[in-house]
PDB file of N, CA and C in Angstrom:
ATOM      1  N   UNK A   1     107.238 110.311 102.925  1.00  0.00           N
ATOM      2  CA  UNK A   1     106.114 111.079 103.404  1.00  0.00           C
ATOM      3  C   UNK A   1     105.484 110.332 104.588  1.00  0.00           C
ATOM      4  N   UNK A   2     105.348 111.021 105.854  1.00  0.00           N
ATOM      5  CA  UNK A   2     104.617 110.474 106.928  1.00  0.00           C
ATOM      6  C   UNK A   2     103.480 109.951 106.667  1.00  0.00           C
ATOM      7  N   UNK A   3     102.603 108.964 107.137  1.00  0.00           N
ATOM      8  CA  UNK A   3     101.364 108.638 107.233  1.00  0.00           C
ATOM      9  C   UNK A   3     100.496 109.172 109.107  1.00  0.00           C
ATOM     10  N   UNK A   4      99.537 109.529 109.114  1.00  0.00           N
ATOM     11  CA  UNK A   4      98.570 109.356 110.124  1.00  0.00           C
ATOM     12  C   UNK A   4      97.482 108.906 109.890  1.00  0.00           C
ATOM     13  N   UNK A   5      96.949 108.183 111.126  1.00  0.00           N
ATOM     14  CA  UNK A   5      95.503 108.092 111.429  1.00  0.00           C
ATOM     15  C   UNK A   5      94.709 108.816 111.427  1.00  0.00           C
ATOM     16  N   UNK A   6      93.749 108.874 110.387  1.00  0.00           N
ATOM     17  CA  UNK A   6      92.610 109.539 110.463  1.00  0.00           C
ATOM     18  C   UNK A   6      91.778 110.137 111.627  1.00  0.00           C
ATOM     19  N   UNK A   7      91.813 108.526 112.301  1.00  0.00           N
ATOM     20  CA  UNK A   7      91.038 108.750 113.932  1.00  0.00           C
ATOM     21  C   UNK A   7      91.919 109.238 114.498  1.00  0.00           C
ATOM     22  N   UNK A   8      93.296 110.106 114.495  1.00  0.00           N
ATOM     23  CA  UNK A   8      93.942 110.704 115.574  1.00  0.00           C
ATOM     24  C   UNK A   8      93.955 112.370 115.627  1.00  0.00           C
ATOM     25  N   UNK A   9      93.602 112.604 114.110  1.00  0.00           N
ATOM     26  CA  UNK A   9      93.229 113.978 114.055  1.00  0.00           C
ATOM     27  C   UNK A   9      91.505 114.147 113.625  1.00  0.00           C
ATOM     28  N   UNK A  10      90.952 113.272 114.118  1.00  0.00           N
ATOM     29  CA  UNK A  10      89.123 113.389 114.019  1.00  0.00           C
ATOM     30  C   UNK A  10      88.376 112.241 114.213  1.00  0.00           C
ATOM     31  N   UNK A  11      87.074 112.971 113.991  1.00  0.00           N
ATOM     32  CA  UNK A  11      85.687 112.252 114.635  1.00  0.00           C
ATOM     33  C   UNK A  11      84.853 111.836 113.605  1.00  0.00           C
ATOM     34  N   UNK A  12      84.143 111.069 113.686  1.00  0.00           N
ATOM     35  CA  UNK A  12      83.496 110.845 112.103  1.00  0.00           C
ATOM     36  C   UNK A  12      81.824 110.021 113.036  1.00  0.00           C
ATOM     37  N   UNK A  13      81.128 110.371 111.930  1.00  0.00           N
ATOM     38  CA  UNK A  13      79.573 109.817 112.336  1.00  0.00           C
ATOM     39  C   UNK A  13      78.835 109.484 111.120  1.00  0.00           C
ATOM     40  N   UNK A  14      78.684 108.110 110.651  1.00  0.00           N
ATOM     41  CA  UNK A  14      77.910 108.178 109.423  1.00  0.00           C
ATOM     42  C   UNK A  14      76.045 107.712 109.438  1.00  0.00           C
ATOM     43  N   UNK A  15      75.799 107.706 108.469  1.00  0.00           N
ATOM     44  CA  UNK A  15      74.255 107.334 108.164  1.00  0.00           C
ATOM     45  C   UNK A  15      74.028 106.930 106.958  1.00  0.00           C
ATOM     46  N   UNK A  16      72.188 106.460 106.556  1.00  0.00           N
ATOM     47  CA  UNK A  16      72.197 105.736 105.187  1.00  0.00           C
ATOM     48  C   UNK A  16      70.953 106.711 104.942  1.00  0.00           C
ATOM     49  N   UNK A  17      71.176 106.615 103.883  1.00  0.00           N
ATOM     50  CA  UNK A  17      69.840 107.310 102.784  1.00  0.00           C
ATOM     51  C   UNK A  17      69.473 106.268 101.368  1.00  0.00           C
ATOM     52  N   UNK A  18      68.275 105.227 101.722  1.00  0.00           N
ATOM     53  CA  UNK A  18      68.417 104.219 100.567  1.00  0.00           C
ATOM     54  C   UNK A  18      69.513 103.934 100.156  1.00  0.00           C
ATOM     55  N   UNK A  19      69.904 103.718  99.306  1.00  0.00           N
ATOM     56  CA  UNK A  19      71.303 103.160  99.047  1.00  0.00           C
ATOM     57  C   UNK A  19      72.547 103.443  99.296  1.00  0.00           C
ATOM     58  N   UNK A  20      72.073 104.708  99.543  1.00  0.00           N
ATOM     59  CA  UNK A  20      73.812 104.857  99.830  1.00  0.00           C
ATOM     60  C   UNK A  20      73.583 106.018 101.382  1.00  0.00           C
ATOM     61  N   UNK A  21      74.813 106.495 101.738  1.00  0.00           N
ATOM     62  CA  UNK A  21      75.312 106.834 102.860  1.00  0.00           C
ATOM     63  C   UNK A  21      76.220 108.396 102.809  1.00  0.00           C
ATOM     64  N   UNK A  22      76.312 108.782 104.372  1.00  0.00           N
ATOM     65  CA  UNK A  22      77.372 109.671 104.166  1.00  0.00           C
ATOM     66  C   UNK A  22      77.999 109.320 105.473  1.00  0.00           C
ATOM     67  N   UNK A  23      79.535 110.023 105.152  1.00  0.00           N
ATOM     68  CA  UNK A  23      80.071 110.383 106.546  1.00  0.00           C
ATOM     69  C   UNK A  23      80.505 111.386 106.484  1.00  0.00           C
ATOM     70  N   UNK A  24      80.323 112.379 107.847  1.00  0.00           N
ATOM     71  CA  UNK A  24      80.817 113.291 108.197  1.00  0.00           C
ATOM     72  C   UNK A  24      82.133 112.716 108.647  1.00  0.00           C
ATOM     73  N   UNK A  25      83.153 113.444 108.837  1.00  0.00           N
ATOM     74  CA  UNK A  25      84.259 113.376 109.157  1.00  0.00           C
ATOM     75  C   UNK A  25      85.003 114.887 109.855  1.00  0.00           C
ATOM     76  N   UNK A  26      85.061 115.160 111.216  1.00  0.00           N
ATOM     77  CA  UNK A  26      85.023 116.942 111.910  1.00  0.00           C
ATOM     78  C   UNK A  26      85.969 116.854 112.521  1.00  0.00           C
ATOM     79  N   UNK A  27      87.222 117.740 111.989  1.00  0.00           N
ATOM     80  CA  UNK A  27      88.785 117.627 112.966  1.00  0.00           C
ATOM     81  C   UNK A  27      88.151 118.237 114.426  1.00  0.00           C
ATOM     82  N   UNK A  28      89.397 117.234 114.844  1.00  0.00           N
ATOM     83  CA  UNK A  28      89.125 118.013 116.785  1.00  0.00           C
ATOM     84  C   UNK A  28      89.882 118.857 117.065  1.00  0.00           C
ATOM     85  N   UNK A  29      91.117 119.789 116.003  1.00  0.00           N
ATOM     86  CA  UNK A  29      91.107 121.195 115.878  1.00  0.00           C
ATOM     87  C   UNK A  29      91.434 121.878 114.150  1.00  0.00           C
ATOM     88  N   UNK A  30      91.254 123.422 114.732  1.00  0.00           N
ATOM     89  CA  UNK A  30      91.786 123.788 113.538  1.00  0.00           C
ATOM     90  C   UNK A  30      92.582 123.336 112.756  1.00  0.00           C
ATOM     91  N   UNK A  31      93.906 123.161 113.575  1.00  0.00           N
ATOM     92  CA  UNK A  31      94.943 122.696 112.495  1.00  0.00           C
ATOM     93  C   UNK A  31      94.772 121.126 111.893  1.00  0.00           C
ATOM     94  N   UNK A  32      93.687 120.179 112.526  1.00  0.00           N
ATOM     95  CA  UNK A  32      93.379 119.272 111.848  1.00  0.00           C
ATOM     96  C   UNK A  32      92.490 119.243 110.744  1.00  0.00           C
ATOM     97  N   UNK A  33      91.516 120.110 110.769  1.00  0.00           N
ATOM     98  CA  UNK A  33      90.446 121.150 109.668  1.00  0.00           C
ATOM     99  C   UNK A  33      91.617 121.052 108.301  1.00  0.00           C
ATOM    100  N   UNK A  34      92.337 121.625 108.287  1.00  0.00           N
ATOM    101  CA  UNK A  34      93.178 122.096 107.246  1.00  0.00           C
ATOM    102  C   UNK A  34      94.326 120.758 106.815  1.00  0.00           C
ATOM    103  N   UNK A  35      94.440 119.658 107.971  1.00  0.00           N
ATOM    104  CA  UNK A  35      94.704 118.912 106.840  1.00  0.00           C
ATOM    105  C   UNK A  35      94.142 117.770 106.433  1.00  0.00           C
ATOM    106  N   UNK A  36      92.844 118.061 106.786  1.00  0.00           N
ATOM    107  CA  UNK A  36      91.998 117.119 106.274  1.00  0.00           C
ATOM    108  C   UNK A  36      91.142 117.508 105.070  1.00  0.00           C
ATOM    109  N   UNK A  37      91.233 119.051 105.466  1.00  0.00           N
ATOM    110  CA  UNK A  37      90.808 119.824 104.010  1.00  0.00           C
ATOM    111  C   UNK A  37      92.142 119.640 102.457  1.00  0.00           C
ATOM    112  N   UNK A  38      92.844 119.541 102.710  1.00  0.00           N
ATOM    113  CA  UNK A  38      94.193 119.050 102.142  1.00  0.00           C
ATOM    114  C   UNK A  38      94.308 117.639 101.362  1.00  0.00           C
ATOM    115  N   UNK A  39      94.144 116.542 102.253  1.00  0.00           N
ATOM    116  CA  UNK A  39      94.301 115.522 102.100  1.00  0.00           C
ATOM    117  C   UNK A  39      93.363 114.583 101.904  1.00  0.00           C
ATOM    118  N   UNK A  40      92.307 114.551 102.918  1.00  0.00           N
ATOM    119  CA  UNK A  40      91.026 113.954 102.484  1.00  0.00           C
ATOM    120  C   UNK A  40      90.070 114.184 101.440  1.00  0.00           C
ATOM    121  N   UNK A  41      90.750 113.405 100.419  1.00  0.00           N
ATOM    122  CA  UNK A  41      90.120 113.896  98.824  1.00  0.00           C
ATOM    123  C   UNK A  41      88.606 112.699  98.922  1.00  0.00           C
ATOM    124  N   UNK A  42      87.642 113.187  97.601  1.00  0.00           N
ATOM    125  CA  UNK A  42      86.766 112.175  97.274  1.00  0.00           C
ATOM    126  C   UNK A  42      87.286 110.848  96.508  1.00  0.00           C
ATOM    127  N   UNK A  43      88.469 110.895  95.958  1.00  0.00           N
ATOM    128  CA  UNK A  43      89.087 110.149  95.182  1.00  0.00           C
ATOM    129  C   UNK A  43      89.598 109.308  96.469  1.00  0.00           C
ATOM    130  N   UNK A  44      90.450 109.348  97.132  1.00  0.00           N
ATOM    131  CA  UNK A  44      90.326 108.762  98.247  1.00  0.00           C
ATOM    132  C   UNK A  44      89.778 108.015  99.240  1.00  0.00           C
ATOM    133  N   UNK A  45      88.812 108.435  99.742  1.00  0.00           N
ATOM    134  CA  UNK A  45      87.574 107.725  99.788  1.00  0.00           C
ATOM    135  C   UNK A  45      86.918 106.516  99.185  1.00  0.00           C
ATOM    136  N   UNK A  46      86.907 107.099  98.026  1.00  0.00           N
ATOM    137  CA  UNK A  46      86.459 106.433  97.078  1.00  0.00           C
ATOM    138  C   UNK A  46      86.913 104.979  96.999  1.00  0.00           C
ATOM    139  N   UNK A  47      88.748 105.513  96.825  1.00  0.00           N
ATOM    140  CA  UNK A  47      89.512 104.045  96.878  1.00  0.00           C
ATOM    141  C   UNK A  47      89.631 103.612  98.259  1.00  0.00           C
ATOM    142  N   UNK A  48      89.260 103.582  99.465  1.00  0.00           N
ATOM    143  CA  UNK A  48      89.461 103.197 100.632  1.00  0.00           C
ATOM    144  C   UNK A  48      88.449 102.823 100.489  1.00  0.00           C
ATOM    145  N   UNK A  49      86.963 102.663 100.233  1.00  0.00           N
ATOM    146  CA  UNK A  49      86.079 101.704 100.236  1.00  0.00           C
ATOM    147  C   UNK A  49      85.221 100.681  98.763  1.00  0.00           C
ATOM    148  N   UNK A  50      86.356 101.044  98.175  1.00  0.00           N
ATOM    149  CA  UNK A  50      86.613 100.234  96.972  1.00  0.00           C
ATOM    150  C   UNK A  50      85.479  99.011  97.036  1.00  0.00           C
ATOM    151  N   UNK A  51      86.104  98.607  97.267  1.00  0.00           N
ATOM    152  CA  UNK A  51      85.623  96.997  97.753  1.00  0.00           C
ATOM    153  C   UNK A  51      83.966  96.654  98.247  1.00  0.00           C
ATOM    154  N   UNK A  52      83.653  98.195  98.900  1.00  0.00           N
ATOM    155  CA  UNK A  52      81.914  98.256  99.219  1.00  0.00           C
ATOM    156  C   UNK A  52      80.938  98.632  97.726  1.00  0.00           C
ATOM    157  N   UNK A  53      81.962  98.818  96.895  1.00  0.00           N
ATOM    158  CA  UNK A  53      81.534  99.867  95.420  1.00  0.00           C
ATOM    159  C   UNK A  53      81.003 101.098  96.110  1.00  0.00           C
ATOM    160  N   UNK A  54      81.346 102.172  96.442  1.00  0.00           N
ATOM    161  CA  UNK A  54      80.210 102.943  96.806  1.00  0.00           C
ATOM    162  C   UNK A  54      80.025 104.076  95.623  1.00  0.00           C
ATOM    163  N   UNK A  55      80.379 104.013  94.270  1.00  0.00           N
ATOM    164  CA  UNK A  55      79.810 104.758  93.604  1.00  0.00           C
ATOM    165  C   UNK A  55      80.987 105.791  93.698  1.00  0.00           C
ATOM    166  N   UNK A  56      80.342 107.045  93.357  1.00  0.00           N
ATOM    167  CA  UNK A  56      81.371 108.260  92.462  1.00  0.00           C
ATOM    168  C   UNK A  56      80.849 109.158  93.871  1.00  0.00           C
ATOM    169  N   UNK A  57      82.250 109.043  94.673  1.00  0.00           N
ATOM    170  CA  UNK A  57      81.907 110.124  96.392  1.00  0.00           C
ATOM    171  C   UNK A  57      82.219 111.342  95.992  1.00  0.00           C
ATOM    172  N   UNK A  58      81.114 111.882  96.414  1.00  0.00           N
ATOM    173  CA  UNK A  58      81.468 113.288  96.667  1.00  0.00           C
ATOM    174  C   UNK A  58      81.566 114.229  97.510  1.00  0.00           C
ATOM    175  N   UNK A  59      82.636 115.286  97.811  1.00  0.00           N
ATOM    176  CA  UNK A  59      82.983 115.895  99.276  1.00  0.00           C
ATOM    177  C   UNK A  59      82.388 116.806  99.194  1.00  0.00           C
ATOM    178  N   UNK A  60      81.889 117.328 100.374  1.00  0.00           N
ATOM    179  CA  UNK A  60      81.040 118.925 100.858  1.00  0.00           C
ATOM    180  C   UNK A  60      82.113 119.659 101.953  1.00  0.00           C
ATOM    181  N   UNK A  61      82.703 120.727 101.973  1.00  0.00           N
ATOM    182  CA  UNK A  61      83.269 121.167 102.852  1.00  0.00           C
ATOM    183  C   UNK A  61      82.583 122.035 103.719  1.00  0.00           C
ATOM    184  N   UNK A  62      82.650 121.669 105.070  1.00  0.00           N
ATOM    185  CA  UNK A  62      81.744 122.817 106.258  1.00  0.00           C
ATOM    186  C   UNK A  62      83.038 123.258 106.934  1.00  0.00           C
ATOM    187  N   UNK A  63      83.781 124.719 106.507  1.00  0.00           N
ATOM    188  CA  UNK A  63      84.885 124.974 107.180  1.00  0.00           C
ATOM    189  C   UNK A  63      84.307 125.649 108.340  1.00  0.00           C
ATOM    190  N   UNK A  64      82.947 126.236 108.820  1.00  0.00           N
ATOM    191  CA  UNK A  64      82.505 126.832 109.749  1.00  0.00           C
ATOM    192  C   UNK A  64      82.744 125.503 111.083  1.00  0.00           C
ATOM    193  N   UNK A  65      82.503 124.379 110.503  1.00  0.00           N
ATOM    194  CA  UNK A  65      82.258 123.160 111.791  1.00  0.00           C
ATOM    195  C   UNK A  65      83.498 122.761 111.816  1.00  0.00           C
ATOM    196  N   UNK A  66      84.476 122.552 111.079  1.00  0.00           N
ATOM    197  CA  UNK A  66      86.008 122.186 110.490  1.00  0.00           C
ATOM    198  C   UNK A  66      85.607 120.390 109.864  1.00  0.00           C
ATOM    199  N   UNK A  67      84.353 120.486 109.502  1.00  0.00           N
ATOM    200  CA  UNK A  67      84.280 119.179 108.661  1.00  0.00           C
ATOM    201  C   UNK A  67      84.039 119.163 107.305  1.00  0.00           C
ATOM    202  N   UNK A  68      83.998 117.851 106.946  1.00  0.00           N
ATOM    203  CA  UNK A  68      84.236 117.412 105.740  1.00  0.00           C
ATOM    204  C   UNK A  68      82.894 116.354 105.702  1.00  0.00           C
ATOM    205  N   UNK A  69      81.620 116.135 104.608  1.00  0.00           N
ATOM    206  CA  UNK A  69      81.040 115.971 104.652  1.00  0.00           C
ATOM    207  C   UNK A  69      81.086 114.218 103.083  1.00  0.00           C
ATOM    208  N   UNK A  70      81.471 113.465 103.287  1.00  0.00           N
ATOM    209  CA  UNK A  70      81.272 112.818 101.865  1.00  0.00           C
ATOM    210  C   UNK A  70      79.908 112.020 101.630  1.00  0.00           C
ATOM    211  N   UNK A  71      79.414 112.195 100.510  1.00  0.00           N
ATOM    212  CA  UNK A  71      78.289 111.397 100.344  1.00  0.00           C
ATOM    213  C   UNK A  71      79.242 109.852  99.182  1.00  0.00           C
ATOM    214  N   UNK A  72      78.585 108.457  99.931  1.00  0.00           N
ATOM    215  CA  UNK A  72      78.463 107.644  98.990  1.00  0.00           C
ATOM    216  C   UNK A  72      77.161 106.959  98.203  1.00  0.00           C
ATOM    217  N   UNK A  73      77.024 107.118  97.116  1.00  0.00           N
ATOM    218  CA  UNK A  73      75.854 106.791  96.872  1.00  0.00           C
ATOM    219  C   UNK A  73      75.365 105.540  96.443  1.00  0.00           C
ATOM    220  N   UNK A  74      76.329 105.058  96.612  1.00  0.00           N
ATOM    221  CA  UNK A  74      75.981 103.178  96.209  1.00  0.00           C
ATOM    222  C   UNK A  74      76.224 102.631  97.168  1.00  0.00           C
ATOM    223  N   UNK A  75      76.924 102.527  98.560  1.00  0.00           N
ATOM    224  CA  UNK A  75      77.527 101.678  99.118  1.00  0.00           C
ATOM    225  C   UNK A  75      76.897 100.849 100.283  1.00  0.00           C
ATOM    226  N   UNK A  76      75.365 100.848  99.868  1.00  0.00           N
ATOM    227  CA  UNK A  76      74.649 100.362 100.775  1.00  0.00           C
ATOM    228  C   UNK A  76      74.223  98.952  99.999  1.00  0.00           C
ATOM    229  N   UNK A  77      74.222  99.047  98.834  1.00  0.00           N
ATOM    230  CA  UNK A  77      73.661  98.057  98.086  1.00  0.00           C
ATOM    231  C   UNK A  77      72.262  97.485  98.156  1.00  0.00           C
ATOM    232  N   UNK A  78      71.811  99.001  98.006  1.00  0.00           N
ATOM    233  CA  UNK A  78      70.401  98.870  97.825  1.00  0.00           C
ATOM    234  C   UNK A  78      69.859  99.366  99.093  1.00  0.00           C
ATOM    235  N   UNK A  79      69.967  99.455  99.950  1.00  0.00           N
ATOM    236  CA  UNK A  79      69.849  99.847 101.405  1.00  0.00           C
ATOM    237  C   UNK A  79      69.643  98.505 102.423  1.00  0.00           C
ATOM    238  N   UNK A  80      68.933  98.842 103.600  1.00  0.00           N
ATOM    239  CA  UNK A  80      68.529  98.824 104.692  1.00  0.00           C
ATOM    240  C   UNK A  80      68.233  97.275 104.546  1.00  0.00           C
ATOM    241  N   UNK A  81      66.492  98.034 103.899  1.00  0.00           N
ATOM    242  CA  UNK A  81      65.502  96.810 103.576  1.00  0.00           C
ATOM    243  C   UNK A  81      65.698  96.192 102.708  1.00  0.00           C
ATOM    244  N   UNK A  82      66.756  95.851 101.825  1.00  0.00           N
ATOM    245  CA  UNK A  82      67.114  95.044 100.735  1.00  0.00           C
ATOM    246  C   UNK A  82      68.248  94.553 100.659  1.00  0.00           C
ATOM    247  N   UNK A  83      69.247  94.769 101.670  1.00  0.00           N
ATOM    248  CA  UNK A  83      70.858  94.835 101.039  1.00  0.00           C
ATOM    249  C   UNK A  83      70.971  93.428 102.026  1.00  0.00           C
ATOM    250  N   UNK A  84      71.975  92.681 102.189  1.00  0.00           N
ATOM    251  CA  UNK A  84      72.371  91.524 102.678  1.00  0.00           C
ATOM    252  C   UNK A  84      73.281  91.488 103.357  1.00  0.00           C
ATOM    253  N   UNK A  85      74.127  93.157 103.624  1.00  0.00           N
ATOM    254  CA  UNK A  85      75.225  93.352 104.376  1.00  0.00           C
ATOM    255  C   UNK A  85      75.267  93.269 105.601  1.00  0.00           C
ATOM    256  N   UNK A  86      76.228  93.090 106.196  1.00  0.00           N
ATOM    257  CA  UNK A  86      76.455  93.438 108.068  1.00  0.00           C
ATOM    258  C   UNK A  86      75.534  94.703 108.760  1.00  0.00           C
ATOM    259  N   UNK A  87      76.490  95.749 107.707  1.00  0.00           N
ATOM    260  CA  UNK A  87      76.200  97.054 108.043  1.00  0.00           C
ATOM    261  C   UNK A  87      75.382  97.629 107.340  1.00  0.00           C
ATOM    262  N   UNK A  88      73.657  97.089 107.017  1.00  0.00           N
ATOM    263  CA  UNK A  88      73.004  98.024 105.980  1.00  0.00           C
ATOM    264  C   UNK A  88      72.396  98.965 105.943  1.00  0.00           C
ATOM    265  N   UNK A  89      73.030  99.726 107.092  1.00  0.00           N
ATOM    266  CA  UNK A  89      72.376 101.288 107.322  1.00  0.00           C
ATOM    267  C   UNK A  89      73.197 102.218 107.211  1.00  0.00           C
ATOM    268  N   UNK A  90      74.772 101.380 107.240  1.00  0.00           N
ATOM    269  CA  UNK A  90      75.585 102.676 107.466  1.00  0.00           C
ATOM    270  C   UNK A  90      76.725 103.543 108.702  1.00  0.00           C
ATOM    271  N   UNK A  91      76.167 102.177 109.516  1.00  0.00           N
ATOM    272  CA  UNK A  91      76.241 103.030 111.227  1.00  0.00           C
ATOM    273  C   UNK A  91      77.723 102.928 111.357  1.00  0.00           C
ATOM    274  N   UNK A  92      78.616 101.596 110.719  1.00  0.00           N
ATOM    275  CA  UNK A  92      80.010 101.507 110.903  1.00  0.00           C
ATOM    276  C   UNK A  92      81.041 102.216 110.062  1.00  0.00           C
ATOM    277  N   UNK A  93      80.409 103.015 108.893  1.00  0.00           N
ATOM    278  CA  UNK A  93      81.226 103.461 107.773  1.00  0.00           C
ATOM    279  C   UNK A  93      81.735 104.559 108.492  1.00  0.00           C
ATOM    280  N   UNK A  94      81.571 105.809 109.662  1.00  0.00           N
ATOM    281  CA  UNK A  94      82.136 106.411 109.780  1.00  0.00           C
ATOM    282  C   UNK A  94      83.601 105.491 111.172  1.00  0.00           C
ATOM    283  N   UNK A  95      82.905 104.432 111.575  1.00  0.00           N
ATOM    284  CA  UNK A  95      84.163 104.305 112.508  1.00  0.00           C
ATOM    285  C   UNK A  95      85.702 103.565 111.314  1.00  0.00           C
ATOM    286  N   UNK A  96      84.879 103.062 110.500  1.00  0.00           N
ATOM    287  CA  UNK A  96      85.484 102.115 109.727  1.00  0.00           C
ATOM    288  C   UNK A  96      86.693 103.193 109.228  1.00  0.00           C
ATOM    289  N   UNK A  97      86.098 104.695 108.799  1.00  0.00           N
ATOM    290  CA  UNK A  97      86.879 105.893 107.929  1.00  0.00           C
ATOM    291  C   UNK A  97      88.124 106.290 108.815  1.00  0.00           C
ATOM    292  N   UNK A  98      88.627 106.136 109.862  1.00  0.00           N
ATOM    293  CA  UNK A  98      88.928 106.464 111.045  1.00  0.00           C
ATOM    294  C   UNK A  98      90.294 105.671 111.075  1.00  0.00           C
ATOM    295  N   UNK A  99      89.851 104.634 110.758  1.00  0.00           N
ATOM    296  CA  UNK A  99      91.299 103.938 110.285  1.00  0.00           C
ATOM    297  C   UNK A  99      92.216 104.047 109.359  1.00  0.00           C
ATOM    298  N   UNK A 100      91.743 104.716 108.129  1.00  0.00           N
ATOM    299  CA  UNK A 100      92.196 105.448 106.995  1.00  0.00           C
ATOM    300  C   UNK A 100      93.797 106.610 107.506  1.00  0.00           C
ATOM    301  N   UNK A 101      94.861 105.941 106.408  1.00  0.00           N
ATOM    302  CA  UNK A 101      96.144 106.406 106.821  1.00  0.00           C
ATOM    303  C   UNK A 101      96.089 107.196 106.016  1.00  0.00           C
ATOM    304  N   UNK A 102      96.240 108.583 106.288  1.00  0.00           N
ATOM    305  CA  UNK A 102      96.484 109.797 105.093  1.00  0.00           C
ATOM    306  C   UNK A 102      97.952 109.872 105.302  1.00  0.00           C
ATOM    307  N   UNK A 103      98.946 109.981 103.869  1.00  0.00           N
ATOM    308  CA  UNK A 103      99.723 110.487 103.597  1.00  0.00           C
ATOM    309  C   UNK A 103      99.782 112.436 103.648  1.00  0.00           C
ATOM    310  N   UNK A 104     100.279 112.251 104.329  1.00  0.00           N
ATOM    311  CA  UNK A 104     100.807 113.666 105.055  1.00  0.00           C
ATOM    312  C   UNK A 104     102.132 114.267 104.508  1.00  0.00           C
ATOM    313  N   UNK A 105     102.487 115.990 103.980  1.00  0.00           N
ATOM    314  CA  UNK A 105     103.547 116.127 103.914  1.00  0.00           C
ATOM    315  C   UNK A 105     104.506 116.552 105.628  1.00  0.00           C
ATOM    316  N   UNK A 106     105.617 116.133 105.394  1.00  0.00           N
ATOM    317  CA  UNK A 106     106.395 116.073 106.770  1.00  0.00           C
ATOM    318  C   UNK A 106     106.242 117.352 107.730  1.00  0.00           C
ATOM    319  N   UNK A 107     105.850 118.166 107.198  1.00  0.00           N
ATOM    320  CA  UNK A 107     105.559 119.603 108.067  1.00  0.00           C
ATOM    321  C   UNK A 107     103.909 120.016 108.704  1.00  0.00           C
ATOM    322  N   UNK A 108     103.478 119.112 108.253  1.00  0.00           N
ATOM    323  CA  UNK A 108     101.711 119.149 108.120  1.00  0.00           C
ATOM    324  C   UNK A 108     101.399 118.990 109.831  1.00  0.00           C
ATOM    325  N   UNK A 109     101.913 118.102 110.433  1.00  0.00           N
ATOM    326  CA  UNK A 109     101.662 117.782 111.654  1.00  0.00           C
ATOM    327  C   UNK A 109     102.185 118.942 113.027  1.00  0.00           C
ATOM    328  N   UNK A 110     103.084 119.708 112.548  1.00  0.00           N
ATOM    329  CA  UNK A 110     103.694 120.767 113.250  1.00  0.00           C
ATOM    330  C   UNK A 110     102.615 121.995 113.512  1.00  0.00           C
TER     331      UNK A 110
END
């Protein structure tokens, strides 16, 4: 099964809300909409930032914008004003998502 870059079929912009965060994630076309609607699970996510704990993610689908919306709700560790991280607002989690290799089936990219 092929792999791609996340960042080659989209755009992503995140933010923090007390402890935790979201990222949008918006294909730069239709046919990227659909396989990111496909492939970019919350379970996924989830395990790609493992390591930040961010809690139990959950996806929002905006097929009108062709994005994908995930909230994490822990992965700030406490937020902003309390957390000890690099990033304790949030601002790098959507470039960070971007690097994320989705397993693709071989026809998906056509």
């Amino acid at each position: 099964m092929p792999a791609i870059r996340l960042g080659d079929i989209a755009y992503a912009r995140s933010g923090d809300k007390g402890a935790g965060a979201n990222i949008g994630v918006i294909a730069r076309e239709p046919r990227g909409y659909e396989i990111l609607e496909k492939h970019l699970t919350a379970d996924l996510v989830e395990r790609y930032f493992a390591p930040l704990q961010p809690g139990k993610v959950i996806r929002y689908e905006l097929p009108n914008l062709g994005a994908l919306n995930f909230i994490l709700p822990h992965i700030l560790d406490g937020g902003g004003s309390v957390s000890l991280r690099t990033d304790a607002q949030g601002k790098a989690l959507g470039q960070a998502i971007l690097e994320l290799r989705l397993e693709i089936d071989a026809n998906a990219t056509t």
